[in-house]
Protein backbone atom coordinates (compact mmCIF):
# COMPACT_ATOMS: atom_id res chain seq x y z
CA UNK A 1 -5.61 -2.51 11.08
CA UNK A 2 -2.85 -4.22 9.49
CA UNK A 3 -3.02 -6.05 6.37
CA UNK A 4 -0.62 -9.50 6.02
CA UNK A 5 -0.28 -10.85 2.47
CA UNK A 6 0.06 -15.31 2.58
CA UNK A 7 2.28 -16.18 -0.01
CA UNK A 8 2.14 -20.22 0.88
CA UNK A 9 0.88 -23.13 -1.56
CA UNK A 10 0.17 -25.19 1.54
CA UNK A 11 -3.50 -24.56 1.62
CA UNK A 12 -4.05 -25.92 5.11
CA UNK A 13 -0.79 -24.31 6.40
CA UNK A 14 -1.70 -20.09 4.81
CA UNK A 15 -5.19 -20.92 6.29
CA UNK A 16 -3.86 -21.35 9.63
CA UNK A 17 -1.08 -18.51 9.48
CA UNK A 18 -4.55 -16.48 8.17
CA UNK A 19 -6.46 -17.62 11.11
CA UNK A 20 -3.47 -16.67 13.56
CA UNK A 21 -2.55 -13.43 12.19
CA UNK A 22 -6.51 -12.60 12.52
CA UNK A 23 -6.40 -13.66 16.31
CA UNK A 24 -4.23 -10.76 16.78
CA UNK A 25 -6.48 -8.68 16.03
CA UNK A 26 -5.15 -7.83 12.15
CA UNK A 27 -6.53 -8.38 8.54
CA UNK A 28 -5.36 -11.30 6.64
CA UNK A 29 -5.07 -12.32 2.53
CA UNK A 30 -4.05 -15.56 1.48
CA UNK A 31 -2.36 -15.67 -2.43
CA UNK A 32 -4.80 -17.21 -4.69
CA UNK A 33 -2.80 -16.80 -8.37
CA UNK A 34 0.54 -17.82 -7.91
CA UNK A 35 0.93 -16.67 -11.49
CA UNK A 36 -0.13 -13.01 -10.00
CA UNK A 37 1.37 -12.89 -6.64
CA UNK A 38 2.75 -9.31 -7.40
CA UNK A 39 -0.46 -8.09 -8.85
CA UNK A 40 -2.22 -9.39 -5.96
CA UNK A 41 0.15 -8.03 -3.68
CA UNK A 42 -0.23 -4.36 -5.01
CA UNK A 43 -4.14 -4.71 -5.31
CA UNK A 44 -4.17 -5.95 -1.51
CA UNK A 45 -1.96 -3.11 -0.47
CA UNK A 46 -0.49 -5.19 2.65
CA UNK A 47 1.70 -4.16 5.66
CA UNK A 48 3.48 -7.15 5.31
CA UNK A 49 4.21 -10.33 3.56
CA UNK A 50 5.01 -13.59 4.14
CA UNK A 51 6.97 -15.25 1.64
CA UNK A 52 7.99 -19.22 1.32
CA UNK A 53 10.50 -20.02 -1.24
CA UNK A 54 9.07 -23.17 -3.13
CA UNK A 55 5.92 -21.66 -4.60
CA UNK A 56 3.98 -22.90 -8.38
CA UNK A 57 5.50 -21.39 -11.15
CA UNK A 58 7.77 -18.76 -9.83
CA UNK A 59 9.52 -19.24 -6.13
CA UNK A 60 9.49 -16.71 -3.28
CA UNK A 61 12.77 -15.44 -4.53
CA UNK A 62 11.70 -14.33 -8.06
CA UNK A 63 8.66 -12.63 -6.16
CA UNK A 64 10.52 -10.77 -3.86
CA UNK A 65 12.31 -9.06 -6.50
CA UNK A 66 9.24 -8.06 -8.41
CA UNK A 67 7.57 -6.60 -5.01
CA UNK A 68 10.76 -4.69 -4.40
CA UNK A 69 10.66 -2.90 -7.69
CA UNK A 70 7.40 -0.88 -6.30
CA UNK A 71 7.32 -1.49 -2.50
CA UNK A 72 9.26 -1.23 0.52
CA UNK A 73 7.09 -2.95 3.29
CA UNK A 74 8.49 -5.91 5.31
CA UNK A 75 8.88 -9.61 3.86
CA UNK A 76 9.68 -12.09 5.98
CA UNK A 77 10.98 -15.57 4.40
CA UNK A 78 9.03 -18.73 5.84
CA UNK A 79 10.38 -22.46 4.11
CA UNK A 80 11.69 -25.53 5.31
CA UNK A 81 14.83 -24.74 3.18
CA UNK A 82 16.26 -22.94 6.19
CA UNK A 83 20.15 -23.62 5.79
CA UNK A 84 22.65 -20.56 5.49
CA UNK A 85 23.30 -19.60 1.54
CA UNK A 86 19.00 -19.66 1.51
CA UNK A 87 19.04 -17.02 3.92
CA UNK A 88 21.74 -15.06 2.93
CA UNK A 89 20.20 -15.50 -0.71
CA UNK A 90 16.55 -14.17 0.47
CA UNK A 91 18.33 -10.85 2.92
CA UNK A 92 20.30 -10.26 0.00
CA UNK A 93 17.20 -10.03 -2.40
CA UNK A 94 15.14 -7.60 -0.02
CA UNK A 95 13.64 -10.10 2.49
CA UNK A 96 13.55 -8.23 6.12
CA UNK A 97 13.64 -11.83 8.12
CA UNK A 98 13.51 -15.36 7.99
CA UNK A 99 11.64 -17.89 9.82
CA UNK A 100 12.17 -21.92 9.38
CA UNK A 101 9.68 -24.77 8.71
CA UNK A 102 8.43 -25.80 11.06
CA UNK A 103 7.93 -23.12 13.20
CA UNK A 104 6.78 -22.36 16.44
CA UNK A 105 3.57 -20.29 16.29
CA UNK A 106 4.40 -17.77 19.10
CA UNK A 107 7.66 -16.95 17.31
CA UNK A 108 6.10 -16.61 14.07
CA UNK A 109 3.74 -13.39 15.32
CA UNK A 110 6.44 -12.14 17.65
CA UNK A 111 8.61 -11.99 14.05
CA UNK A 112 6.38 -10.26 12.07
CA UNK A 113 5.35 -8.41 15.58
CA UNK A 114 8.62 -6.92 15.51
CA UNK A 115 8.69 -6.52 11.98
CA UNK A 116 5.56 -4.31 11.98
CA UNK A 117 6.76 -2.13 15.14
CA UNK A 118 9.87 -1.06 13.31
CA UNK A 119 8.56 -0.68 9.63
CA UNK A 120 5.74 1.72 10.84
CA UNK A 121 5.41 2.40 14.78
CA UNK A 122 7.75 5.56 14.26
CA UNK A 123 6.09 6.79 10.95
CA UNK A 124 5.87 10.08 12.47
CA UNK A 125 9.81 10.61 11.76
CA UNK A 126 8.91 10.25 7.85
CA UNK A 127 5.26 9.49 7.60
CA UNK A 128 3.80 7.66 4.50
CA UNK A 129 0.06 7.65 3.39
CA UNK A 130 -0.94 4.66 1.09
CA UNK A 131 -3.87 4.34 -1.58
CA UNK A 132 -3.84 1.78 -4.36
CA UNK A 133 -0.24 1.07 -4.58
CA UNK A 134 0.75 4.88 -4.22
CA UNK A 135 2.87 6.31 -1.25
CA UNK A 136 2.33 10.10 -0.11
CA UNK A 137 5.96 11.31 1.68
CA UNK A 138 4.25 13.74 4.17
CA UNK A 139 8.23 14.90 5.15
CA UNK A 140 9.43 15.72 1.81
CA UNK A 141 5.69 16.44 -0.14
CA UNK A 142 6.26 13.84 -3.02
CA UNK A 143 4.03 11.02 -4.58
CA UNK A 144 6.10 7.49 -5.23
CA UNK A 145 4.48 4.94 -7.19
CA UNK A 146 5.73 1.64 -8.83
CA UNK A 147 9.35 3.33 -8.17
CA UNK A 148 8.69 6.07 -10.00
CA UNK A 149 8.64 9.59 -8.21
CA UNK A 150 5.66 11.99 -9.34
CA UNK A 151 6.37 15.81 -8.55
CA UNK A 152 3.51 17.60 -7.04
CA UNK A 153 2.77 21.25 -7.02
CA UNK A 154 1.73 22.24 -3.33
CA UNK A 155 -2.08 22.52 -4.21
CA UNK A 156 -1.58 19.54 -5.91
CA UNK A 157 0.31 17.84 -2.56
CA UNK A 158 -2.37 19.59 -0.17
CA UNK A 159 -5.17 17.81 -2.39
CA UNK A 160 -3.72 14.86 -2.15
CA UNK A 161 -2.70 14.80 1.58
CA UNK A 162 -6.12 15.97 2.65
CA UNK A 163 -8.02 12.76 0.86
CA UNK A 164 -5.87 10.63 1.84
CA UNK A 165 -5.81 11.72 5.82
CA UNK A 166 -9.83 10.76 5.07
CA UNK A 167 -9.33 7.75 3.30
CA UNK A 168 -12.92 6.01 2.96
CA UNK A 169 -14.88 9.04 3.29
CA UNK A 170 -15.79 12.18 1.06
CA UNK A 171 -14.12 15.52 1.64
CA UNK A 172 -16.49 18.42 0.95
CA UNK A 173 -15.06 21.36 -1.48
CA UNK A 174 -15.09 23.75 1.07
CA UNK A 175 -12.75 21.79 3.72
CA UNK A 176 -10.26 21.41 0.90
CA UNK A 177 -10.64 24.73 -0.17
CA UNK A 178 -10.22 25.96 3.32
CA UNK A 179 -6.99 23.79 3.73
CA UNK A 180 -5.70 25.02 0.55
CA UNK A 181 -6.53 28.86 0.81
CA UNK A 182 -6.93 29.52 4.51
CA UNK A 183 -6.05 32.97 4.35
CA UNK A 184 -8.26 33.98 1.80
CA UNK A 185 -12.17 34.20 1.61
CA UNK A 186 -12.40 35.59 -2.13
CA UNK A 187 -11.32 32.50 -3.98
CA UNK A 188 -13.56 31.08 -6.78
CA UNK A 189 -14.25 27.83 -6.76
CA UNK A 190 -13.60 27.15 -10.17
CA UNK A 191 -10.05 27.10 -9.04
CA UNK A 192 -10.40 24.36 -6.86
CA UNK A 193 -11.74 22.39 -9.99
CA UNK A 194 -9.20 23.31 -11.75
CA UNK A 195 -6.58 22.18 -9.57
CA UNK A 196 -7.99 18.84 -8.84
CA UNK A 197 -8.49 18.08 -12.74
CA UNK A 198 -4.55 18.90 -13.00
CA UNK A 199 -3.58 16.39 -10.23
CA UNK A 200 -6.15 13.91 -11.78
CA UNK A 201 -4.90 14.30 -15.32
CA UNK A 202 -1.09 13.85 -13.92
CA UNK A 203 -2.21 11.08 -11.77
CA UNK A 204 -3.11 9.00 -15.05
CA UNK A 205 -0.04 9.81 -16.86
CA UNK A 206 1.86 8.34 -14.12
CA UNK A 207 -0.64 5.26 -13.93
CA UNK A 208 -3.29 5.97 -11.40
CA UNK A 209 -6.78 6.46 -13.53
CA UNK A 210 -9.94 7.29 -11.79
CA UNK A 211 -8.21 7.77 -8.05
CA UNK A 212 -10.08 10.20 -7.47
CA UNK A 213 -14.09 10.12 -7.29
CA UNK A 214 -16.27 12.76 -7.53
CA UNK A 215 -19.55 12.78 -5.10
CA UNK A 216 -21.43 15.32 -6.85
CA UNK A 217 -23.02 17.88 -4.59
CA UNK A 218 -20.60 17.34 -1.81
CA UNK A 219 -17.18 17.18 -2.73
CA UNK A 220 -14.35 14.09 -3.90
CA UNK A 221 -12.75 10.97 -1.64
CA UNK A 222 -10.33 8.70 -3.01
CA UNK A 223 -11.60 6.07 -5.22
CA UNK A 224 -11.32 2.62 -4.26
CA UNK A 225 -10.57 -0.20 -6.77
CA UNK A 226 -14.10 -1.32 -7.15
CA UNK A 227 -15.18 1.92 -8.13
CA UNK A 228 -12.28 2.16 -10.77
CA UNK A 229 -14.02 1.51 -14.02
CA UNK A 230 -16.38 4.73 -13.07
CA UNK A 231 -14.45 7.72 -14.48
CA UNK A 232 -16.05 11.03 -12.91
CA UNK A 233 -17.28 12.84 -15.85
CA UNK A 234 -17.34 16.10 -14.59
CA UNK A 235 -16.72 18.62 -10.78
C-alpha cells in the first residue's frame, strides 16, 4: 500500500486530500509539527509527498530541500501561488510536479497517479527495499541512508536483504542461514551470530540503533520504531 505524506496547514483542505488519497485504496498521513515536517517525513517513511509552499514557520521550499538531503521519492508542489518563477523555483529545488490551488480533484490523484507509476512501477530495473529511513539497492548490494552510503559485506547484504523481503515478520536462523550458506550443511551457528552482531554494530555507527530485533527462540525481523527503545541484549 502506498503511503502519501500531507504537508498542508489548511486543516479542512489535508483532511480531504487524506480522505481522497484513502478512497484509492492507499494509506494517508497528514503533517502535524510543522516545526518537524522532515522528521515526520522520515518516521512516516512515505511514497510520496505533497508539498504547499506557504506553510508555519518554514515554507514548502525550505522543506523540500531538507527531504532531498536523505530521500529521493516524489514531491509534488500544491499552492495557490501557481505563477511561473514559483514553479520553476520548486522543479529547480527537487519538486517532481506541480499542481495549482484550486484544483480539480480528479487531476490531483491522476498527478500523483502518475507520479507513483513512474517512481516505483518499474522497480524491478533497480529495486529498492525501505525500513526506517534506510534504502537497500538490490542491483548494486549497498545500504543508503540520510545520503550517506554504508558498505556491506555480502553476509552482511544477504542479512539484510532477507529481513527486509519479510518486513513485519520474524525470519527463523535457519532460513537465513540456509540463504547465506546454501551449499554447506557443516556451518556453526555461532557464525550466523556473529555476522548479524557485525551488521548490527555497523548499522549504529551509521545511525540505525536497534533495527534489528531479536525473537529469542526463533530467529530476528526488522525492528519497527515502536520497538526501538528495546535493544536485544543478546542471539
Amino acid at each position: 500500500m502506498y503511503r502519501i505524506f500531507i504537508v498542508e496547514d489548511d486543516p479542512g483542505l489535508a483532511e480531504g486530500i487524506a480522505q481522497m488519497v484513502r478512497a484509492w485504496g492507499m494509506d494517508a498521513r497528514v503533517a502535524g509539527d510543522f516545526r518537524r515536517v522532515a522528521q515526520e517525513f522520515a518516521e512516516y517513511q512515505p511514497h510520496l509527498a505533497v508539498l504547499d509552499i506557504s506553510l508555519p514557520f518554514f515554507n514548502g521550499y525550505y522543506w523540500c530541500q531538507e527531504i532531498r538531503k536523505f530521500s529521493k521519492v516524489p514531491l509534488l508542489f500544491l499552492s495557490s501561488a501557481a505563477d511561473n518563477m514559483n514553479i520553476v523555483m520548486a522543479m529547480n529545488l527537487g519538486a517532481d510536479d506541480f499542481v495549482a490551488k484550486p484544483f480539480d480533484a480528479g487531476v490531483l490523484t491522476a498527478k500523483i497517479q502518475a507520479l507513483l507509476r513512474r517512481a516505483y512501477d518499474f522497480a524491478e530495473q533497480s529495486p529498492l527495499l525501505e525500513h526506517r529511513g534506510a534504502q537497500l539497492d538490490t542491483g548494486d548490494g549497498t545500504l543508503r541512508y540520510k545520503g550517506e552510503s554504508i558498505p556491506l559485506t555480502k553476509n552482511e547484504f544477504r542479512i539484510l536483504l532477507t529481513l527486509m523481503e519479510n518486513r513485519g515478520k520474524v525470519v527463523s536462523r535457519e532460513k537465513l542461514m540456509e540463504r547465506l550458506w546454501a551449499t554447506d550443511s557443516f556451518v556453526d551457528e555461532n557464525t550466523l551470530t556473529v555476522n548479524v552482531n557485525r551488521l548490527r554494530r555497523k548499522l549504529e555507527g551509521a545511525g540505525l540503533p536497534d533495527f534489528i530485533a531479536t525473537k529469542f527462540g526463533v530467529g530476528y525481523m526488522l525492528a519497527q520504531d515502536s520497538e526501538g527503545g528495546n535493544k536485544p541484549c543478546c542471539t
